[in-house]
Protein backbone atom coordinates (compact mmCIF):
# COMPACT_ATOMS: atom_id res chain seq x y z
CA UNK A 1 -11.66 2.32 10.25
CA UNK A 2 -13.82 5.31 11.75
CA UNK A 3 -13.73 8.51 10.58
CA UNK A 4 -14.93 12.40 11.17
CA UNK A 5 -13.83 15.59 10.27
CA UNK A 6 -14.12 18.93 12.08
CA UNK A 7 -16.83 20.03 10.07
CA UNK A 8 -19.19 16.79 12.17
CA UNK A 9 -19.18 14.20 9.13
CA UNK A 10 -17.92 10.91 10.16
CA UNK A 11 -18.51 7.44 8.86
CA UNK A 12 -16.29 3.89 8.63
CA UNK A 13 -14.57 2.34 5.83
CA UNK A 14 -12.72 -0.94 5.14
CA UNK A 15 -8.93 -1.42 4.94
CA UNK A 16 -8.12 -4.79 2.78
CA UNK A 17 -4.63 -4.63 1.75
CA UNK A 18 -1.71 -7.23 1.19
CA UNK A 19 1.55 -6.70 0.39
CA UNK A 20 3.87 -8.86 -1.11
CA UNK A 21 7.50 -8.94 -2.10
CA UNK A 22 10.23 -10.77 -4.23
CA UNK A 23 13.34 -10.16 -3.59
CA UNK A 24 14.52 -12.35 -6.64
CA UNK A 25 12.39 -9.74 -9.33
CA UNK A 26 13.52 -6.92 -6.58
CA UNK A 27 9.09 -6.17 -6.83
CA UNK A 28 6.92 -4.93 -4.06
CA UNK A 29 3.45 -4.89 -4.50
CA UNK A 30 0.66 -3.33 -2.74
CA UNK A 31 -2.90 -4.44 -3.38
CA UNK A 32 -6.22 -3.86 -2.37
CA UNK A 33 -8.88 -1.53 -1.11
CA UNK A 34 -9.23 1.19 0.78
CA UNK A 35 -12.67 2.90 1.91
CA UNK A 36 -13.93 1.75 -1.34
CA UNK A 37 -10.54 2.58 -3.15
CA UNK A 38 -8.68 0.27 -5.32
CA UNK A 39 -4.99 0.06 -4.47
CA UNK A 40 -2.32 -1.44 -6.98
CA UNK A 41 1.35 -0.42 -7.07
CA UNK A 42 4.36 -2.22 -7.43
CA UNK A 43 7.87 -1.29 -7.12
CA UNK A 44 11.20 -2.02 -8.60
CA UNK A 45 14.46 -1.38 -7.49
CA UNK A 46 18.00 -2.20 -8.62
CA UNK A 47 20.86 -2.60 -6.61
CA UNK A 48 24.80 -1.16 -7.66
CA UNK A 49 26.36 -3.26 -5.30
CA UNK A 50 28.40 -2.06 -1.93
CA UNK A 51 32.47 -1.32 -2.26
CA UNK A 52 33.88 -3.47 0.08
């Protein structure tokens, strides 16, 4: 991805991210980098049921 700001500094970085999900743990998970960043988050949800 390129980059630059108002203030004339610019540059690239590199997007690497995967995301994966199971629906039978109810997990999401988002890794990998971003311009250098590490990225690691899952998520968990829970479901009530619907009234039907």
């Amino acid at each position: 991805m390129d980059w630059a700001t108002d203030d004339d500094r610019e540059g690239t970085c590199e997007i690497d991210i995967a995301v994966t999900f199971d629906p039978e743990t109810r997990t999401r998970t988002v890794s990998g980098t971003f311009c250098d960043r590490t990225i690691d988050h899952t998520t968990t949800w829970h479901h009530d049921g619907m009234a039907g």
